[in-house]
N, C-alpha and C. Protein backbone atom coordinates (compact mmCIF):
# COMPACT_ATOMS: atom_id res chain seq x y z
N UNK A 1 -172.53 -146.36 -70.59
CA UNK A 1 -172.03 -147.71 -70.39
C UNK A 1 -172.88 -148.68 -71.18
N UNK A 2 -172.32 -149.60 -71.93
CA UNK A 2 -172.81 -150.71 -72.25
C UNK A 2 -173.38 -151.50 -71.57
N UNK A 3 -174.84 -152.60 -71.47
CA UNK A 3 -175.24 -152.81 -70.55
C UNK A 3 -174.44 -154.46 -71.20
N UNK A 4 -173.56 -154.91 -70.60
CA UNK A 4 -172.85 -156.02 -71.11
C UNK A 4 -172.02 -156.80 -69.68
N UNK A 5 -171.90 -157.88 -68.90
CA UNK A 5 -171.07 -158.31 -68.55
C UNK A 5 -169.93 -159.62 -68.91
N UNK A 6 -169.17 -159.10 -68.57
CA UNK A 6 -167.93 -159.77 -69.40
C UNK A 6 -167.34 -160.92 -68.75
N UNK A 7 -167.26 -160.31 -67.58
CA UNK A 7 -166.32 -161.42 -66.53
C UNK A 7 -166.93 -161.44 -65.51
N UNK A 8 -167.42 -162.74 -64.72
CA UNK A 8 -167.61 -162.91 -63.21
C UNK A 8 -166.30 -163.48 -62.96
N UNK A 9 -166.28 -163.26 -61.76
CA UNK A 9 -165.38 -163.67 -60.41
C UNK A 9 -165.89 -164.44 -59.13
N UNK A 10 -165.37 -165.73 -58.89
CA UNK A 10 -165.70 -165.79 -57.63
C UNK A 10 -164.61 -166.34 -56.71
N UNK A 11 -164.89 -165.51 -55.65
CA UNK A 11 -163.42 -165.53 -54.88
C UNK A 11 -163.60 -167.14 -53.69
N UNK A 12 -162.94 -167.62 -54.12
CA UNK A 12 -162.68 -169.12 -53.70
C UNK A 12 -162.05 -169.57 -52.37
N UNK A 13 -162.31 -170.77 -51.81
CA UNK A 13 -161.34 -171.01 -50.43
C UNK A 13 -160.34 -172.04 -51.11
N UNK A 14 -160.91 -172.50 -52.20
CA UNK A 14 -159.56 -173.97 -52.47
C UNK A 14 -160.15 -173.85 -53.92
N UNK A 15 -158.60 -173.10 -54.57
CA UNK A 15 -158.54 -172.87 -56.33
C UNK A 15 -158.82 -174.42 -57.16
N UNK A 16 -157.71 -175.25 -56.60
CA UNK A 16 -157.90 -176.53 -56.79
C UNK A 16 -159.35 -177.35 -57.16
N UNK A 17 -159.65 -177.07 -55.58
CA UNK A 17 -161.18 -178.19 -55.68
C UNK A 17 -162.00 -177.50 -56.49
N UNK A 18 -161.86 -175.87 -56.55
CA UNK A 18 -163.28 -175.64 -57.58
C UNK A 18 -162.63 -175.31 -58.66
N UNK A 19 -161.63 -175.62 -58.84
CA UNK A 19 -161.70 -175.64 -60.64
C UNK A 19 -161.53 -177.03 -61.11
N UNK A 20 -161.71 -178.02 -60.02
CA UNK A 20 -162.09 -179.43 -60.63
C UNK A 20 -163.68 -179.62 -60.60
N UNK A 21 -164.54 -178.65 -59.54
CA UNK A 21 -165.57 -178.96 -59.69
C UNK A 21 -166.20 -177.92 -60.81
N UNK A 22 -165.64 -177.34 -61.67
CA UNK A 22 -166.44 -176.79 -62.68
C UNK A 22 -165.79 -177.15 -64.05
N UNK A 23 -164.48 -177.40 -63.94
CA UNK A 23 -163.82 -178.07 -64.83
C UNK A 23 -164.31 -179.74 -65.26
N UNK A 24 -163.70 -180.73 -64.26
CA UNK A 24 -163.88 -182.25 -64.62
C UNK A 24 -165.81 -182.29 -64.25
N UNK A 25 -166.06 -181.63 -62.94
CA UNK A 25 -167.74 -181.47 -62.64
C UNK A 25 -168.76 -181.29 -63.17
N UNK A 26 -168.58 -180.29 -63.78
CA UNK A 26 -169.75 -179.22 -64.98
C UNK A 26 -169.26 -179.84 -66.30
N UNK A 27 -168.08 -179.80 -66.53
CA UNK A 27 -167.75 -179.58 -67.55
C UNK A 27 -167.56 -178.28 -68.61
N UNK A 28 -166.70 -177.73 -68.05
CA UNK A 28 -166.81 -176.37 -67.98
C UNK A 28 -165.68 -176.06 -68.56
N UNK A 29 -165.38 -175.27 -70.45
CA UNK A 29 -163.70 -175.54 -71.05
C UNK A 29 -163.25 -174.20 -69.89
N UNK A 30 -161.86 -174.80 -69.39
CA UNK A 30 -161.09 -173.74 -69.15
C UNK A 30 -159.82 -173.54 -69.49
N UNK A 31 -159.28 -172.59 -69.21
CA UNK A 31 -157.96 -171.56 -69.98
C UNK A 31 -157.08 -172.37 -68.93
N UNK A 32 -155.75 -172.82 -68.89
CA UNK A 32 -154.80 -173.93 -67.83
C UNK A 32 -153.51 -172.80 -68.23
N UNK A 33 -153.02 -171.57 -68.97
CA UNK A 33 -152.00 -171.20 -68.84
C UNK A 33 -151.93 -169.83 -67.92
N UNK A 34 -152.74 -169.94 -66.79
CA UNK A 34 -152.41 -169.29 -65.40
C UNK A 34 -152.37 -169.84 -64.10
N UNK A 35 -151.62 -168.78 -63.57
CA UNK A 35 -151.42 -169.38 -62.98
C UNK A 35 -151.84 -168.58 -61.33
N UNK A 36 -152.45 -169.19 -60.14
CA UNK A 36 -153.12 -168.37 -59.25
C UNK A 36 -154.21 -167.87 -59.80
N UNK A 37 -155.22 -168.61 -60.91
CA UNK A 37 -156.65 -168.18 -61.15
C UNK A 37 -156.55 -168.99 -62.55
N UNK A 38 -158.16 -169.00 -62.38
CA UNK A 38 -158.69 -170.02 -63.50
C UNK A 38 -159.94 -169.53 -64.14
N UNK A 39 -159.63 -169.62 -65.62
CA UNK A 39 -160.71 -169.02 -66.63
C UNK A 39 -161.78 -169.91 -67.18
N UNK A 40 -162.64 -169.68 -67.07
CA UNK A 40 -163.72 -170.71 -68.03
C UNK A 40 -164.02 -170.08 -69.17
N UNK A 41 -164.05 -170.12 -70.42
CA UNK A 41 -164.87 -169.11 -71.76
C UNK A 41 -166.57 -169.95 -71.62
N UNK A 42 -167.05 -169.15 -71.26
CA UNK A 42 -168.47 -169.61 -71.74
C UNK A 42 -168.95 -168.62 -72.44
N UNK A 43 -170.09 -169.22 -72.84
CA UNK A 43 -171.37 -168.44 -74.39
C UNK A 43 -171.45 -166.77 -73.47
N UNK A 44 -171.00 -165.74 -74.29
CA UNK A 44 -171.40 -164.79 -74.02
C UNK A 44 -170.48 -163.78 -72.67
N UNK A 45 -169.34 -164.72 -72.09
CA UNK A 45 -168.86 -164.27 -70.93
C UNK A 45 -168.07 -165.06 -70.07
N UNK A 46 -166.85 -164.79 -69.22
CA UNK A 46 -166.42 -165.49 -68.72
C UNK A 46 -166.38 -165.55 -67.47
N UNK A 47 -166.08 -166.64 -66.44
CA UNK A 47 -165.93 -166.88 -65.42
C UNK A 47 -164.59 -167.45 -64.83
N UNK A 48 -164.18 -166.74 -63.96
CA UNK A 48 -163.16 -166.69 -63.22
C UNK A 48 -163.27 -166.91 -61.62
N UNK A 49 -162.31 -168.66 -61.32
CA UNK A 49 -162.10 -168.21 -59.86
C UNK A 49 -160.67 -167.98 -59.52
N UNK A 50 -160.91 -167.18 -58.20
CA UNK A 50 -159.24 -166.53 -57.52
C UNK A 50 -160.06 -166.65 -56.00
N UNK A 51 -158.66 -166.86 -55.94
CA UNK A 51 -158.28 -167.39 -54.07
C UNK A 51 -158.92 -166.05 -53.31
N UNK A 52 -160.47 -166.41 -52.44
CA UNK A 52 -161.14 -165.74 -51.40
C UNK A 52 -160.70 -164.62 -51.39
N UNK A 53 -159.14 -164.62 -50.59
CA UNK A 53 -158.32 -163.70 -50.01
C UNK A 53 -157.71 -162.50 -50.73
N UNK A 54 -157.42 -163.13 -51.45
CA UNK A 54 -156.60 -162.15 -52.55
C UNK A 54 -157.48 -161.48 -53.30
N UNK A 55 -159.09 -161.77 -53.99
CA UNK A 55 -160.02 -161.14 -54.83
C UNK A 55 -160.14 -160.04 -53.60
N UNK A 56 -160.56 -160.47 -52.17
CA UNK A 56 -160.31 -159.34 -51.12
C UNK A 56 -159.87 -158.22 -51.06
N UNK A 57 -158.90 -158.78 -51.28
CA UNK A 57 -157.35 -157.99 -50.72
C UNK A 57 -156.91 -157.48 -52.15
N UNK A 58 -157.77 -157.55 -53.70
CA UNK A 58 -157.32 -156.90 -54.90
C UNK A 58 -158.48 -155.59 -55.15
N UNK A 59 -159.54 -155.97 -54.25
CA UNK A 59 -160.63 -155.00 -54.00
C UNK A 59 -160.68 -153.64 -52.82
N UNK A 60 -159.81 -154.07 -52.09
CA UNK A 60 -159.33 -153.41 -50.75
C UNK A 60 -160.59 -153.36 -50.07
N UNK A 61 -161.03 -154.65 -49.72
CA UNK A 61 -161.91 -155.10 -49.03
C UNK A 61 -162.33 -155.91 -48.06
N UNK A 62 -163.11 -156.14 -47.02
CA UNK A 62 -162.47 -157.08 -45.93
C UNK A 62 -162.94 -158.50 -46.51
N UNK A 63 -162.22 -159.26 -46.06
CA UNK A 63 -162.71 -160.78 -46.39
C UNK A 63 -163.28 -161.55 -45.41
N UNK A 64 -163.71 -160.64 -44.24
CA UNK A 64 -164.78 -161.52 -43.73
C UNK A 64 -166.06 -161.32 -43.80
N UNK A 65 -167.26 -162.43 -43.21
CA UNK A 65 -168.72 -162.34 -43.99
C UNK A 65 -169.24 -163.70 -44.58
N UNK A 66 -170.05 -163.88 -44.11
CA UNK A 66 -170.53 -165.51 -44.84
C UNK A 66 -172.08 -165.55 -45.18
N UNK A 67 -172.78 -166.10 -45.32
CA UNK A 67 -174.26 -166.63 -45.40
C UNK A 67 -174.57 -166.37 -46.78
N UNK A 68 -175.42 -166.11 -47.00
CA UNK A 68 -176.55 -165.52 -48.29
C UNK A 68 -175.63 -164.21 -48.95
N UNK A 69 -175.34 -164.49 -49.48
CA UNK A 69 -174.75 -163.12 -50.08
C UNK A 69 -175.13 -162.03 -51.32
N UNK A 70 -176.92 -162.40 -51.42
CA UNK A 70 -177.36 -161.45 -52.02
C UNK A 70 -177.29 -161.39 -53.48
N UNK A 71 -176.98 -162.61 -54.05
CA UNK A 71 -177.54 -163.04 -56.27
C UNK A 71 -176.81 -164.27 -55.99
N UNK A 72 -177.56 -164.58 -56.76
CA UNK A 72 -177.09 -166.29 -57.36
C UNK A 72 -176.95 -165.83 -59.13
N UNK A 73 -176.36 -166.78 -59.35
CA UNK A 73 -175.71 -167.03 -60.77
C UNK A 73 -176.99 -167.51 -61.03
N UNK A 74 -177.36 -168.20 -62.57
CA UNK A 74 -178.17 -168.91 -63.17
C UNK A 74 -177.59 -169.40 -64.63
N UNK A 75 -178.05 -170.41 -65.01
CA UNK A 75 -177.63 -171.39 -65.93
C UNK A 75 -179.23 -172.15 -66.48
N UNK A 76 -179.57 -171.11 -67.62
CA UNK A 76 -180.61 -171.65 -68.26
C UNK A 76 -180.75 -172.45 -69.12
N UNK A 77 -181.41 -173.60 -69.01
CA UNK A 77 -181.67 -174.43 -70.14
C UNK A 77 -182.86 -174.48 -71.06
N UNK A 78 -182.75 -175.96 -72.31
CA UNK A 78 -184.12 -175.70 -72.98
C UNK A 78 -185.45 -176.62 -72.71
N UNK A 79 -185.17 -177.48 -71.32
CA UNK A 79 -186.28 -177.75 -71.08
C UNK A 79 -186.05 -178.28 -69.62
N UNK A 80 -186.97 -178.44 -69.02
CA UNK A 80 -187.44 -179.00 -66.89
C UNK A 80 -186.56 -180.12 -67.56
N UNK A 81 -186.48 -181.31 -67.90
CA UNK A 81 -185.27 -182.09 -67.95
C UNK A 81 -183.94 -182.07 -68.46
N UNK A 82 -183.74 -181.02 -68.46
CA UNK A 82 -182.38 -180.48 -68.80
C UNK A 82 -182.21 -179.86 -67.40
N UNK A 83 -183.10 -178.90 -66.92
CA UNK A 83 -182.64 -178.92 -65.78
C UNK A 83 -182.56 -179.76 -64.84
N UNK A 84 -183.40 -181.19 -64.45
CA UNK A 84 -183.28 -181.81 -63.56
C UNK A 84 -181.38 -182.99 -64.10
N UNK A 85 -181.32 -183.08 -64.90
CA UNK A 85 -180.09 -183.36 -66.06
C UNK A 85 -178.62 -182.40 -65.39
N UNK A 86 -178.78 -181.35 -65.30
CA UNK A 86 -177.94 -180.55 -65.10
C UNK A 86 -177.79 -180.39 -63.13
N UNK A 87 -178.88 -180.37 -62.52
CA UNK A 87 -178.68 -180.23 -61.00
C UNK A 87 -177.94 -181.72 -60.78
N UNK A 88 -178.39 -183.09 -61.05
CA UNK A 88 -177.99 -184.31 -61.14
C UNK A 88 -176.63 -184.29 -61.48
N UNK A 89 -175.92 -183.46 -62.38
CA UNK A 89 -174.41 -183.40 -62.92
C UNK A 89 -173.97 -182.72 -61.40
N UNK A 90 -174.36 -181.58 -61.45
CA UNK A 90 -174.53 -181.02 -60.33
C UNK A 90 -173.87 -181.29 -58.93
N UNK A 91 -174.63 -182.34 -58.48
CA UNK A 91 -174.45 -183.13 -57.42
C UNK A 91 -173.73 -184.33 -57.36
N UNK A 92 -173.64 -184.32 -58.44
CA UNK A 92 -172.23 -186.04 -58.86
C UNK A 92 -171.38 -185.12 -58.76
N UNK A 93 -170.92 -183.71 -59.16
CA UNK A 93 -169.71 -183.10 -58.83
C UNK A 93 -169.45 -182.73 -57.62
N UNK A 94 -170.19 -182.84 -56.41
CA UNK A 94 -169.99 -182.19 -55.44
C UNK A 94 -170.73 -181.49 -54.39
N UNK A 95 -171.63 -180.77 -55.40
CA UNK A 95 -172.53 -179.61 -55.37
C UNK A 95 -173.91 -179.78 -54.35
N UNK A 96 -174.15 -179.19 -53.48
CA UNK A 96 -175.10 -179.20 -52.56
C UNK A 96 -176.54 -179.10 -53.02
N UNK A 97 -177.43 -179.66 -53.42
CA UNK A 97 -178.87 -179.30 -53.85
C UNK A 97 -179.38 -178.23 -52.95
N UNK A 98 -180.21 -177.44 -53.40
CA UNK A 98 -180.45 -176.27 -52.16
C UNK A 98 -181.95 -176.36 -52.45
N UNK A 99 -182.78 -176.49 -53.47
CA UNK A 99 -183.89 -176.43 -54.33
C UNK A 99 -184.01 -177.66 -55.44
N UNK A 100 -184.34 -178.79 -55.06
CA UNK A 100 -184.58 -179.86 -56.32
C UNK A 100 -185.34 -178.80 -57.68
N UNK A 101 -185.49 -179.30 -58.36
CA UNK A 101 -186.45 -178.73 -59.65
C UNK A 101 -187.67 -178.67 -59.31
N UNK A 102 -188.17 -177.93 -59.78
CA UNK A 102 -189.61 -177.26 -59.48
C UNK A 102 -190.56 -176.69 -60.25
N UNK A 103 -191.81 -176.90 -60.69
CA UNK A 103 -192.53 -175.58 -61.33
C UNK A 103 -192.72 -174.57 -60.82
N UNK A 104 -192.27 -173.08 -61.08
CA UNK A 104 -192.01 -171.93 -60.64
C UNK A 104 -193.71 -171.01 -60.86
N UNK A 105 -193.66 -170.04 -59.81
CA UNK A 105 -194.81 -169.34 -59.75
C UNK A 105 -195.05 -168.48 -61.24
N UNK A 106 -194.22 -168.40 -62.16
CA UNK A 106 -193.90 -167.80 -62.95
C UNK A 106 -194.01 -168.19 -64.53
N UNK A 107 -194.15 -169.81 -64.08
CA UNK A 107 -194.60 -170.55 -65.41
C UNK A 107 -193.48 -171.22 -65.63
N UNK A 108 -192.01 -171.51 -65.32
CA UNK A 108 -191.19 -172.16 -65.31
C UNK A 108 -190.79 -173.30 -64.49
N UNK A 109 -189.54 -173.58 -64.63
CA UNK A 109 -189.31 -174.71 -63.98
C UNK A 109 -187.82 -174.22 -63.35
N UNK A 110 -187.44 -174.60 -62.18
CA UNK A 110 -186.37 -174.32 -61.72
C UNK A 110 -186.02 -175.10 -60.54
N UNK A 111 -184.54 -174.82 -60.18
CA UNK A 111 -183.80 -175.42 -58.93
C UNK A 111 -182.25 -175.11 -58.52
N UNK A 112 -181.69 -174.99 -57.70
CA UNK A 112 -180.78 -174.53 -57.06
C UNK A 112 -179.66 -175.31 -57.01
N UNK A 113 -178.54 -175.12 -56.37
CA UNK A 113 -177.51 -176.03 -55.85
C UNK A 113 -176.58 -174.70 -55.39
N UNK A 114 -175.36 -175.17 -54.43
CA UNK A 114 -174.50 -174.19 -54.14
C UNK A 114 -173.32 -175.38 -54.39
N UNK A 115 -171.96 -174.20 -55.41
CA UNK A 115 -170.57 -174.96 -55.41
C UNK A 115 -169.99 -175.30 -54.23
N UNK A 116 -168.66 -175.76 -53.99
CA UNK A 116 -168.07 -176.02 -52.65
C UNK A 116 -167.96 -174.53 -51.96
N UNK A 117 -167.85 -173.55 -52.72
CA UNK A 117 -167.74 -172.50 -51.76
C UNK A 117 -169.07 -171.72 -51.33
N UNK A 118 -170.29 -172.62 -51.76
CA UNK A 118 -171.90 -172.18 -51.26
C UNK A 118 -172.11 -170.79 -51.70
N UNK A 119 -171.66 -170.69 -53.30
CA UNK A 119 -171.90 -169.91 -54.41
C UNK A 119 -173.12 -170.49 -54.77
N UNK A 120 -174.54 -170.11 -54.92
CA UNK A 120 -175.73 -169.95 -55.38
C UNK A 120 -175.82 -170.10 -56.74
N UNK A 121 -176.26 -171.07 -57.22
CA UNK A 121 -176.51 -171.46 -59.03
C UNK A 121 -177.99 -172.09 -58.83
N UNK A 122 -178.98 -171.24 -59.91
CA UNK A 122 -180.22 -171.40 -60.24
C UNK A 122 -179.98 -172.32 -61.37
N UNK A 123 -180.41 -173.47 -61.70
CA UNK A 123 -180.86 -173.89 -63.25
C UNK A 123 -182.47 -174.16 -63.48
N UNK A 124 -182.28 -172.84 -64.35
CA UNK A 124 -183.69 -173.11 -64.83
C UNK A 124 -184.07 -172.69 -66.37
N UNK A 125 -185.36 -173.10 -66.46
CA UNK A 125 -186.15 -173.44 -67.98
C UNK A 125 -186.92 -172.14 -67.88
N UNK A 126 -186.59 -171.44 -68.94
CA UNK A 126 -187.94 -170.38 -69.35
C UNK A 126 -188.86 -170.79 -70.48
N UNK A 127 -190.18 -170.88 -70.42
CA UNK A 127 -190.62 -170.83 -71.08
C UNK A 127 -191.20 -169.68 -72.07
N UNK A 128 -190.73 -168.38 -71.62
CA UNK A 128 -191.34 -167.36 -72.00
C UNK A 128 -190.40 -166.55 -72.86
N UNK A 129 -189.12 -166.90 -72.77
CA UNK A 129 -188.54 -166.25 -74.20
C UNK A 129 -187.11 -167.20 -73.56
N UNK A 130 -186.07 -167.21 -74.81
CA UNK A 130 -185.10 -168.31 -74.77
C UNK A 130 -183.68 -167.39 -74.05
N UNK A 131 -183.44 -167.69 -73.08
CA UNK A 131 -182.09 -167.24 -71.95
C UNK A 131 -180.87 -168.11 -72.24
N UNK A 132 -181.02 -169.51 -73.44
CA UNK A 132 -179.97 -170.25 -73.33
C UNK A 132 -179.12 -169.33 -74.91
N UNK A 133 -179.59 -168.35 -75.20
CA UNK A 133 -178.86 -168.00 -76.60
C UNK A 133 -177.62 -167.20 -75.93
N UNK A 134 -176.39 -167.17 -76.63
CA UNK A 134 -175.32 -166.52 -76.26
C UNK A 134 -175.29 -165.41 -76.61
């Protein structure tokens, strides 16, 4: 196997509100000729949301379960004010701060937020080799 991912998914409660909050929110280009799911092309991979139930129910899986669900996404930038820049967009869209920006134990800078459906997004700065290349 190629070590490559292509497509995330995240299975949504309201298609609507989060593809305005990553669409008009983030700013995020997306694909508008589907219909019951929504594509974003970003650098390197795409992102897709579909209705909670149905990503469920296309997995043959139960759809109940809530809290922490074990990875957050991340969205690296090229510097601590790009990330504090980007959580700030962030939160004008909607988005819950979970972690303001921070210097990280690690030599970076980082911070959190969760979308309306309390999907986990890190933005952070590496200083130690560049994560924003596609």
């Amino acid at each position: 196997m190629d070590p490559y991912i292509s497509l995330i998914t995240l299975g949504v409660s309201n298609l609507a509100r989060s593809t305005a909050f990553y669409r008009e929110g983030l700013g995020l280009p997306a694909l508008d000729n589907f219909e019951g799911i929504t594509f974003f092309n970003l650098k390197g991979a795409w992102l897709s949301l579909y209705p909670y139930e149905s990503l469920a129910a296309d997995a043959q899986v139960p759809a109940t379960g809530s809290g922490f669900r074990g990875f957050s996404l991340a969205h690296n930038v090229k510097s601590p004010a790009e990330v504090e820049r980007v959580l700030q967009q962030a939160k004008a869209a909607g988005a819950t701060i979970v972690k303001p920006g921070q210097d990280t134990d690690w030599g970076g800078y980082s911070g959190y937020f969760t979308d309306p459906d309390g999907y986990l997004w890190e933005v952070a700065w590496n200083p130690h080799f560049d994560l924003t290349v596609g």
